[in-house]
Protein backbone atom coordinates (compact mmCIF):
# COMPACT_ATOMS: atom_id res chain seq x y z
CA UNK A 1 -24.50 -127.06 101.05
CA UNK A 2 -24.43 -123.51 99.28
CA UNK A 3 -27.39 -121.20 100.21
CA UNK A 4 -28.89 -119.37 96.79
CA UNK A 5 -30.52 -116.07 97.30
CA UNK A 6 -31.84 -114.56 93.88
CA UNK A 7 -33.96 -111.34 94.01
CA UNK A 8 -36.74 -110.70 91.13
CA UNK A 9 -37.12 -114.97 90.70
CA UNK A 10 -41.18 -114.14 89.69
CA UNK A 11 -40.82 -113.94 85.88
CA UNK A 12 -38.54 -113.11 83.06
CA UNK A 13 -34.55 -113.56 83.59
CA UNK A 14 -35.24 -114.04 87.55
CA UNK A 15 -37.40 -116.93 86.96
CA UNK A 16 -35.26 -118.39 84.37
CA UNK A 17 -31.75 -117.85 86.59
CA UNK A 18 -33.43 -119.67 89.60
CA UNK A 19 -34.54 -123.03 87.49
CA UNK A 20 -31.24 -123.26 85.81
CA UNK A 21 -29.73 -122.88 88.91
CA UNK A 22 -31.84 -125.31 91.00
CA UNK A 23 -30.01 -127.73 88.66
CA UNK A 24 -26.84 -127.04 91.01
CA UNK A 25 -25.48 -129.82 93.43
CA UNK A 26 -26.05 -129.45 97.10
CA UNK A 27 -27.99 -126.23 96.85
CA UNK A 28 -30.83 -124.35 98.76
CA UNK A 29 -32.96 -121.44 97.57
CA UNK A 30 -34.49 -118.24 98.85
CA UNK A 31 -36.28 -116.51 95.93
CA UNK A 32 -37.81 -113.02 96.22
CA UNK A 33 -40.32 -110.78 94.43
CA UNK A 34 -42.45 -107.40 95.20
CA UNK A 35 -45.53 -108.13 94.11
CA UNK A 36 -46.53 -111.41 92.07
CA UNK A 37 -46.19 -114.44 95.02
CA UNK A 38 -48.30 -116.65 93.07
CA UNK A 39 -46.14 -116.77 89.94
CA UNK A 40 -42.77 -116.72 92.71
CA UNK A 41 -44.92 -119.91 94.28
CA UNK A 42 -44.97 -121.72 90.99
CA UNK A 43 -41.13 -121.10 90.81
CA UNK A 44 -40.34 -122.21 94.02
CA UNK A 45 -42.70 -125.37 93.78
CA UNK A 46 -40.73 -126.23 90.62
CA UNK A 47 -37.07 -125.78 92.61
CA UNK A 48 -38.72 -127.83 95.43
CA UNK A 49 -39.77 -130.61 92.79
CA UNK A 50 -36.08 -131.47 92.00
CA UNK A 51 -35.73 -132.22 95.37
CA UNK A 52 -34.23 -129.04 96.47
CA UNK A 53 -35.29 -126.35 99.49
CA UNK A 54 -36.66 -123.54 98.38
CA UNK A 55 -38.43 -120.42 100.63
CA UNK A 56 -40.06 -117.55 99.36
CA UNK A 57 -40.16 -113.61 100.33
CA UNK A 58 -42.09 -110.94 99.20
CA UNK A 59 -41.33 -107.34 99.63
CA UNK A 60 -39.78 -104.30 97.97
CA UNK A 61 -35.78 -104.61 98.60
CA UNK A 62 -35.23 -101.31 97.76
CA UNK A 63 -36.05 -100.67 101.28
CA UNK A 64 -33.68 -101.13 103.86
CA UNK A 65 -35.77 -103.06 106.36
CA UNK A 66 -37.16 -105.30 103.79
CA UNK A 67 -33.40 -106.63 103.33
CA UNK A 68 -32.94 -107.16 106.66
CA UNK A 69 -36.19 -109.45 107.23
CA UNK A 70 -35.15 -110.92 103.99
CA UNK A 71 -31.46 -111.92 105.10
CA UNK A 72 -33.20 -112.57 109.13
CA UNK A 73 -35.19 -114.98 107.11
CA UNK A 74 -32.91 -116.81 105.30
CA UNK A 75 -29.83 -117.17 108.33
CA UNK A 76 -32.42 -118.38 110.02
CA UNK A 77 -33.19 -121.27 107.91
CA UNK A 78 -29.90 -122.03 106.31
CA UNK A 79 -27.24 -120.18 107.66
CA UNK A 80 -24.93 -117.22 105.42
CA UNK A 81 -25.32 -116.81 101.86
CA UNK A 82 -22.96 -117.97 99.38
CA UNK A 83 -24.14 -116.76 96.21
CA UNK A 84 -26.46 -113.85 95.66
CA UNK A 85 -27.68 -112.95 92.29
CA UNK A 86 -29.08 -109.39 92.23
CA UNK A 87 -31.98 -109.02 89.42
CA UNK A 88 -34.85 -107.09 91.02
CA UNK A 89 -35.49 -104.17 89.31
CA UNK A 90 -37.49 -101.91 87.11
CA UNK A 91 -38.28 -99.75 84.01
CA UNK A 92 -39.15 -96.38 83.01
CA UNK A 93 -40.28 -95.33 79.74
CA UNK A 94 -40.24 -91.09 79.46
CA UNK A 95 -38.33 -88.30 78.91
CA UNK A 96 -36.20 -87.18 82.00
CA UNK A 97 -37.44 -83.86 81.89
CA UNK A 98 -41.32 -85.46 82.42
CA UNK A 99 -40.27 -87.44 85.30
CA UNK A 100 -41.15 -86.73 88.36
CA UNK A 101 -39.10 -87.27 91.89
CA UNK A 102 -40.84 -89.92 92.65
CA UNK A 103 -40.63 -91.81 89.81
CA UNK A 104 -36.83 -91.04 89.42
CA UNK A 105 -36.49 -92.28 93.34
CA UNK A 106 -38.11 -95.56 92.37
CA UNK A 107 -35.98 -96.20 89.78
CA UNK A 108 -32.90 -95.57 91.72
CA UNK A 109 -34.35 -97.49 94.77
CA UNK A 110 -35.48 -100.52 92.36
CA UNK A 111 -32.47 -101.42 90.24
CA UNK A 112 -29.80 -99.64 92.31
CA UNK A 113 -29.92 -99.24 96.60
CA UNK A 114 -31.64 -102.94 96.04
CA UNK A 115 -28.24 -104.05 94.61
CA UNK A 116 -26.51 -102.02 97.54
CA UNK A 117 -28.60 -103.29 100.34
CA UNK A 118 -28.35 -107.40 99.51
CA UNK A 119 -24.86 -106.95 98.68
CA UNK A 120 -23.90 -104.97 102.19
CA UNK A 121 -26.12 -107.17 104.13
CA UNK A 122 -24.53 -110.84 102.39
CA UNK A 123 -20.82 -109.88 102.02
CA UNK A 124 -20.02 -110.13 105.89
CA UNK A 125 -20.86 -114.05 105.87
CA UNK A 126 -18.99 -114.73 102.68
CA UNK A 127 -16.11 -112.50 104.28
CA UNK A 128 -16.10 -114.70 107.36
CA UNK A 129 -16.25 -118.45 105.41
CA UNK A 130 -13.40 -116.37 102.64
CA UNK A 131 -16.02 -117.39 99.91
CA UNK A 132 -18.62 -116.34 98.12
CA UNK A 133 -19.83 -114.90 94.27
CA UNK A 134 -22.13 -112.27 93.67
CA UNK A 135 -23.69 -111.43 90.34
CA UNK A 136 -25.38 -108.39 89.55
CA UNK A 137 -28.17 -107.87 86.73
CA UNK A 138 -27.51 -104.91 84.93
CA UNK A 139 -27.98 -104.06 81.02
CA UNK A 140 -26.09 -102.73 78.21
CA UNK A 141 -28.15 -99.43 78.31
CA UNK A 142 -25.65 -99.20 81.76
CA UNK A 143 -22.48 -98.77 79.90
CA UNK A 144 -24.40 -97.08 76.32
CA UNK A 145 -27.21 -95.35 77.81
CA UNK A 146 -30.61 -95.49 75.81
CA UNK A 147 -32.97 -92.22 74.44
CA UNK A 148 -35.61 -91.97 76.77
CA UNK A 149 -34.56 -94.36 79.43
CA UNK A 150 -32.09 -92.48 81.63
CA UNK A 151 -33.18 -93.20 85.00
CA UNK A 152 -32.99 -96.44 84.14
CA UNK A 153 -29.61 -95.96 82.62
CA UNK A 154 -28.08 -94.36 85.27
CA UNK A 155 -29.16 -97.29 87.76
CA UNK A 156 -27.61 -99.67 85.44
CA UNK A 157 -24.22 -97.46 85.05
CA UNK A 158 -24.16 -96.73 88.32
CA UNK A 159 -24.46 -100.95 89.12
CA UNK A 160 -21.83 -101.24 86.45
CA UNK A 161 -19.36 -99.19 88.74
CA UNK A 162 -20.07 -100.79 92.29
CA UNK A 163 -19.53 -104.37 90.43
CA UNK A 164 -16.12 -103.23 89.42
CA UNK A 165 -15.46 -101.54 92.94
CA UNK A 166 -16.57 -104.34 94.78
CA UNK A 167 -14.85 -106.98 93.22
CA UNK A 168 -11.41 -105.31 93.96
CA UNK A 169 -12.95 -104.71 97.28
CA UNK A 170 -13.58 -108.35 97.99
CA UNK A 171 -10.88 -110.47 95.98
CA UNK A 172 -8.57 -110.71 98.48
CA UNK A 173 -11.36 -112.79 100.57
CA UNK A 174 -12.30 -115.07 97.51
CA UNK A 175 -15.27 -113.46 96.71
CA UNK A 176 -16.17 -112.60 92.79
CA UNK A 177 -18.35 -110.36 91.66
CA UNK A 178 -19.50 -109.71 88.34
CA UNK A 179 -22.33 -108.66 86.15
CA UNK A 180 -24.39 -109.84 83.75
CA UNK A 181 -25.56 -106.90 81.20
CA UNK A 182 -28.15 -108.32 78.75
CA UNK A 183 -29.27 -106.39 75.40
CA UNK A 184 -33.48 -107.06 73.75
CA UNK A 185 -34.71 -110.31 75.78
CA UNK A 186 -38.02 -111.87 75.13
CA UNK A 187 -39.41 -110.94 78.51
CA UNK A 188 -42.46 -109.16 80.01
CA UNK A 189 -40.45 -105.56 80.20
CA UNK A 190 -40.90 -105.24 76.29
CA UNK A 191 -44.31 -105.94 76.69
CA UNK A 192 -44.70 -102.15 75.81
CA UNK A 193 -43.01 -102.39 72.29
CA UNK A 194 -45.37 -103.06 69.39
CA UNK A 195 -44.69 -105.41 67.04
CA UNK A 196 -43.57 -103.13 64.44
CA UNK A 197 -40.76 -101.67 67.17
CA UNK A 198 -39.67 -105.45 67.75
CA UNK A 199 -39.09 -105.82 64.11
CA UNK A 200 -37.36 -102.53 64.19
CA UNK A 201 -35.04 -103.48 66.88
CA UNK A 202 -34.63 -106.63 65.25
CA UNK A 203 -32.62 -104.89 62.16
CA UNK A 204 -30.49 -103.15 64.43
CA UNK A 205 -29.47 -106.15 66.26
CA UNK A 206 -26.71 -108.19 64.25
CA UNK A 207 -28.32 -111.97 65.59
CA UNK A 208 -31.63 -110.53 63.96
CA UNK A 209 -33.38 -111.42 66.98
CA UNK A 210 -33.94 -110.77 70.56
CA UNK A 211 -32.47 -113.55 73.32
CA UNK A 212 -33.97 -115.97 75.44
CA UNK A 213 -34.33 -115.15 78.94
CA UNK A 214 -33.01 -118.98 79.11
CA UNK A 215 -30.03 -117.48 77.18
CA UNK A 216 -29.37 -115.11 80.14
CA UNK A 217 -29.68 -118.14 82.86
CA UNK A 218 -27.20 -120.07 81.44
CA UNK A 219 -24.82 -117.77 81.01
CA UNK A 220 -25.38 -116.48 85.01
CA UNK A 221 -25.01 -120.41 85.41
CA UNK A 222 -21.75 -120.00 83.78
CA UNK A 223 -20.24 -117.03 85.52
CA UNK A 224 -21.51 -118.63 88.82
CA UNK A 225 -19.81 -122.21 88.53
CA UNK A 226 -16.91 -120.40 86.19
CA UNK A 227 -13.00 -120.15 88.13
CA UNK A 228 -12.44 -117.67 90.81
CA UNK A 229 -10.12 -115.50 88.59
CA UNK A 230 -13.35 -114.26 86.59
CA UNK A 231 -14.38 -111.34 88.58
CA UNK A 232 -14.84 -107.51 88.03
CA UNK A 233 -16.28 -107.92 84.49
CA UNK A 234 -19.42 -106.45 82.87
CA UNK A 235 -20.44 -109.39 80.28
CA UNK A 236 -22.46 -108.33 77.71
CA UNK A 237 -24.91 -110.77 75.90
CA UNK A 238 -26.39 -108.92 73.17
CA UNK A 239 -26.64 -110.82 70.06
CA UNK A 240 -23.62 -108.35 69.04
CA UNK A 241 -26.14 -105.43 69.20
CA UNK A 242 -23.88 -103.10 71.21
């Protein structure tokens, strides 16, 4: 039985990643979110309807102690984790030189120390059974950067580089890591874009269109079920935008 921890399971790509997932064989679930437990509720109730064990944890992982109740939680119930999927995280819309140290902190704490914390806190266990995968959410704005998003940018960069570091790190114990960079997805983190932007974006992107946040599951599915040798690699999914 493999233990399934995925952070940021509310909504969007999370939410997507966990049902496709929940489709695995001999699998358990711990799903997280900050904020929206009703909507990370539904989730789990529709993991726990395919006759699979699902729990639930709410809390901002880009704090320290938060991980540590989180992983408490979850060795509790079902032992070490085997495969952690990293996806919490935020935006920021601004120019850097309007931002202030606050909302650059967030941004780092959000989309990178998150990444840092789960992954320190779940390697040890997947060290000591010499198994385990680990897949990281990052974007293609992490290895392009994008005008007016460079906090978020350098999160995403900067979880582009401990992918590839820990995945030399951890192959000799059978553990891959990898991550998942998607381009424009149809999720709630465009809702700011109007419709004239969309179309805009739309041109620029050779598949004329922006993916499914389904698109991103199964390809997470993929990686996660894919042979040991894949590891270390940022894979793009991007419509051939980038």
């Amino acid at each position: 039985m493999k233990t399934i921890l995925i952070t940021g399971a509310s909504r969007g790509i999370g939410r997507a990643i966990a049902l496709r997932l929940s489709d695995m064989d001999n699998a358990r679930f711990v799903i997280t979110c900050e904020h929206n437990l009703d909507m990370l509720n539904e989730v789990c109730s529709l993991i726990q309807a395919k006759g699979k064990d699902c729990l639930c944890f709410a809390g901002n992982l880009g704090m320290s102690e938060n991980v540590e109740k989180l992983f408490k939680m979850t060795e509790e119930a079902f032992g070490k984790t085997d495969i952690l999927v990293n996806n919490a995280g935020a935006s920021h819309i601004g120019l850097l030189s309007d931002m202030t140290d606050e909302e650059w902190n967030n941004i780092i704490a959000s989309n990178l120390n998150s990444v840092f914390y789960c992954c320190r806190r779940a390697i040890p266990g997947m060290v000591h059974k010499h198994e385990g995968r680990i897949l990281n959410i990052s974007s293609v704005w992490g290895s392009e950067g994008a005008s007016t998003e460079a906090a978020y940018s350098a999160s995403k960069g900067a979880v582009n580089s401990l992918t590839k570091s820990l995945a030399k790190e951890l192959a000799p114990s059978n553990i891959q890591v990898n991550a998942l960079a998607p381009g424009l997805i149809a999720t709630s983190m465009n809702a700011h874009l109007s419709l004239e932007e969309m179309e805009a974006l739309y041109e620029e992107i050779p598949a004329g269109r922006a993916g499914l946040p389904e698109e991103i599951a199964e390809t997470a599915y993929q990686i996660l079920t894919g042979p040991s040798y894949l590891t270390g690699q940022i894979i793009n999914i991007d419509g051939a935008w980038i």
